[in-house]
Protein backbone atom coordinates (compact mmCIF):
# COMPACT_ATOMS: atom_id res chain seq x y z
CA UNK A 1 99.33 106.25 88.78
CA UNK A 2 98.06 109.81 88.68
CA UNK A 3 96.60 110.13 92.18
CA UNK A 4 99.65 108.71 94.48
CA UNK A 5 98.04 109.10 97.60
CA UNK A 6 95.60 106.16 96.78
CA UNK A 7 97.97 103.77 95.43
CA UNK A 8 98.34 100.53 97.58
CA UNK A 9 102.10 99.43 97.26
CA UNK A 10 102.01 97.22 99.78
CA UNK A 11 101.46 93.28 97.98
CA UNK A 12 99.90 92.03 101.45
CA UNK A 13 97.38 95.03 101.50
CA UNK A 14 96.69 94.29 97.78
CA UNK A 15 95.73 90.77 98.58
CA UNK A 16 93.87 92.02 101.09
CA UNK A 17 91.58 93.45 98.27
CA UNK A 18 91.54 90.89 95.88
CA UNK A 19 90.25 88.28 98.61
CA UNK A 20 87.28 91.00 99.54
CA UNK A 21 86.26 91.02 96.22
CA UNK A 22 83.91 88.48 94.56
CA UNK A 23 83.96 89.06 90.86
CA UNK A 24 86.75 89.49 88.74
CA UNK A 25 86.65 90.83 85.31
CA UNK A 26 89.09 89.16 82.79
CA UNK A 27 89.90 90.92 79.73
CA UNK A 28 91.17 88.77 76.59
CA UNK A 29 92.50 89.67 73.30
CA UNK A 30 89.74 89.58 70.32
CA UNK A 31 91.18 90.96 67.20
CA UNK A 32 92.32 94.07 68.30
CA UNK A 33 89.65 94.51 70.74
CA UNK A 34 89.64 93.56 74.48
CA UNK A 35 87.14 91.71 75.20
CA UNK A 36 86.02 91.31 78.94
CA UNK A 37 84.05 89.32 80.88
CA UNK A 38 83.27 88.88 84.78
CA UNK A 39 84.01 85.70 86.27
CA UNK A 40 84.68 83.97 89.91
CA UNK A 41 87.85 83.28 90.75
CA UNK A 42 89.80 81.50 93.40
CA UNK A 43 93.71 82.27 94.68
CA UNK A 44 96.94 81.29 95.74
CA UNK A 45 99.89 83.43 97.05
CA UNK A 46 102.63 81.93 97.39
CA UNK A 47 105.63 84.15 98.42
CA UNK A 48 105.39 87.68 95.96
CA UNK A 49 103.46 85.43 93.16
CA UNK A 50 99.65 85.61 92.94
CA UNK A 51 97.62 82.98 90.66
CA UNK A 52 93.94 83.41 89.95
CA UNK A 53 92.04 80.43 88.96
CA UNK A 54 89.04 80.44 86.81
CA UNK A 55 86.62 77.75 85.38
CA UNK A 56 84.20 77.50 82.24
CA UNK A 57 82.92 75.06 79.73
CA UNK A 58 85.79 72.65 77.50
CA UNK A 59 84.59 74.82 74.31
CA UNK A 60 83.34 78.68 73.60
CA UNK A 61 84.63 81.88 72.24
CA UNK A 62 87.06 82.59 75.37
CA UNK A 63 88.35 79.54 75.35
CA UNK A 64 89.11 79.91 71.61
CA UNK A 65 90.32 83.30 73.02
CA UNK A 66 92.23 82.11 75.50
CA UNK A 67 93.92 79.30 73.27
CA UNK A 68 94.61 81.81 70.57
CA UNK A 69 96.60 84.28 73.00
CA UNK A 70 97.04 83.68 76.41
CA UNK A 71 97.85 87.32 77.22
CA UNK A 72 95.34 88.53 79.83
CA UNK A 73 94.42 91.54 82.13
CA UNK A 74 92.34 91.84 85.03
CA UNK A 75 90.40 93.96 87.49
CA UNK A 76 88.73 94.16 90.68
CA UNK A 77 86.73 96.21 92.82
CA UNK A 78 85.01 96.30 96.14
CA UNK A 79 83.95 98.50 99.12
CA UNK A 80 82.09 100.89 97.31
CA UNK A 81 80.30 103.49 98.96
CA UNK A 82 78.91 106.69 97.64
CA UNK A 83 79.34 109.59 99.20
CA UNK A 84 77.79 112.51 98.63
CA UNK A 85 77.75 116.25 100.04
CA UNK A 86 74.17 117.92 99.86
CA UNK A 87 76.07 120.95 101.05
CA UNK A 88 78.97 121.53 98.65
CA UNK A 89 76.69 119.60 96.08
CA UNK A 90 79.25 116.57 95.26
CA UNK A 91 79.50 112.99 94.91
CA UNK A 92 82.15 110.56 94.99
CA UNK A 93 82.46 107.05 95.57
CA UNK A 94 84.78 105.36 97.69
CA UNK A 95 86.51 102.15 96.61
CA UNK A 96 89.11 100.04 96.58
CA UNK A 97 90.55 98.12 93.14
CA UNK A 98 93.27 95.76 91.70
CA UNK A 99 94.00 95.78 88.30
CA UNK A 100 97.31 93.69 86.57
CA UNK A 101 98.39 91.26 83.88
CA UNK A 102 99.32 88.09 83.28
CA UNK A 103 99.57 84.57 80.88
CA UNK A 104 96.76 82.24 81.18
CA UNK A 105 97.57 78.33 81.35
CA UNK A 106 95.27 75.84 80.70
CA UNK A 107 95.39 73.44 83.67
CA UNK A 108 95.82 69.72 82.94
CA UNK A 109 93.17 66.77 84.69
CA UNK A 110 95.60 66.45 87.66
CA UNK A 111 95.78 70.04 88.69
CA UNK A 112 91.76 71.20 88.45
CA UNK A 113 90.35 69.56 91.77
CA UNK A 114 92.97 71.74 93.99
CA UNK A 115 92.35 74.64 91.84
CA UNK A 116 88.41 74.23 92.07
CA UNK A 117 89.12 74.20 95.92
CA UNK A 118 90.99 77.55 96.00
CA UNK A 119 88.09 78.88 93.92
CA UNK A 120 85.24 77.50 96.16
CA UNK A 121 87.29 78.32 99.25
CA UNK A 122 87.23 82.14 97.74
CA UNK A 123 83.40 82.25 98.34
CA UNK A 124 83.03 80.09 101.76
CA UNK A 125 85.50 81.75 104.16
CA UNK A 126 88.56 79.94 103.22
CA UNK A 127 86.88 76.07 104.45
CA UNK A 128 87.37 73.62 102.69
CA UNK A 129 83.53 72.55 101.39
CA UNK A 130 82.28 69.56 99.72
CA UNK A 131 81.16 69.65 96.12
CA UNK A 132 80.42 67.60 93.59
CA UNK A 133 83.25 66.51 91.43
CA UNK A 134 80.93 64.72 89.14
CA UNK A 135 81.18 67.87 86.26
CA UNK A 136 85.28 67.71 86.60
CA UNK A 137 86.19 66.07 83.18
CA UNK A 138 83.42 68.74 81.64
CA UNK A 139 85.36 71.65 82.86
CA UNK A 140 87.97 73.26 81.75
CA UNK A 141 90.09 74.76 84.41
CA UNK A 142 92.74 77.73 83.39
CA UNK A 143 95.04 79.81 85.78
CA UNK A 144 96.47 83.42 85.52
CA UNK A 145 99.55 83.41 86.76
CA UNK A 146 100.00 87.16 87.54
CA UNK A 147 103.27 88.79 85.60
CA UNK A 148 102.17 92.48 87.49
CA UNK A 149 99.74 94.23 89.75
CA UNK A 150 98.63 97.29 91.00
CA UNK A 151 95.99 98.81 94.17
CA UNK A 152 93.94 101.88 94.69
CA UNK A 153 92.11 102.77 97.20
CA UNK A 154 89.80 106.09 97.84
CA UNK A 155 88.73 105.64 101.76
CA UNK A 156 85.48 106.93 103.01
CA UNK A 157 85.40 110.40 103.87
């Protein structure tokens, strides 16, 4: 990382971003090209290893994506605010962002109604919320289990 004084190092501070943020863009291999795509997510930590959870249709072009190569990267952002100086005539925009890599696994039947939890705990406050389970054998539930990650941060000036 070029600018060292806004690297986050610290795993619990870069958690700390991830669960602030609400979208998080997933980029996939496409013959040669990435090709990326925003999506909700939900989380577990457990001890130093992060897995993001994700949920789509059985069929489409990721999944085909997905299925063909499992390698994945992804990024987040949040807390942006621009800031800009009438005076010296600048703008910049503060921030904070994850960005890392992992393997995608397909979950099997068993393992998607805890993982749609995480993910609808990720947009309620962490609670535990009722939903309808009714579209479960439609969906096709995959996790990123995260191989490496990285933090930035530029704070408000």
């Amino acid at each position: 990382m070029r600018r060292k004084d806004r690297e986050v190092t610290d795993l619990s501070d870069i958690i700390g971003i991830m669960e602030n943020c609400d979208v998080c863009r997933l980029a996939l291999n496409d013959d040669g090209y990435p090709y990326i795509l925003p999506l909700n997510f939900g989380m577990a930590v457990n001890g130093d290893k992060i897995t993001l959870y994700f949920h789509s249709a059985l069929e489409g072009y990721k999944v085909g994506l997905i299925r063909n190569d499992n390698r994945a990267s992804f990024e987040m952002d949040c807390k942006h605010q621009l800031q800009y100086f009438e005076d010296k005539g600048y703008c910049t925009m503060a921030y904070e962002s994850v960005i890392g890599r992992g393997r995608i696994r397909i979950l099997p039947d068993e393992e998607k109604l805890p993982a749609l939890k995480l993910l609808m705990a990720h947009y309620h406050d962490g609670k535990d919320v009722p939903f309808s389970t009714a579209a479960i054998p439609r969906t096709l539930v995959y996790a990123l289990e995260v191989e490496s990650v990285t933090g930035k941060r530029k704070a408000v000036k």
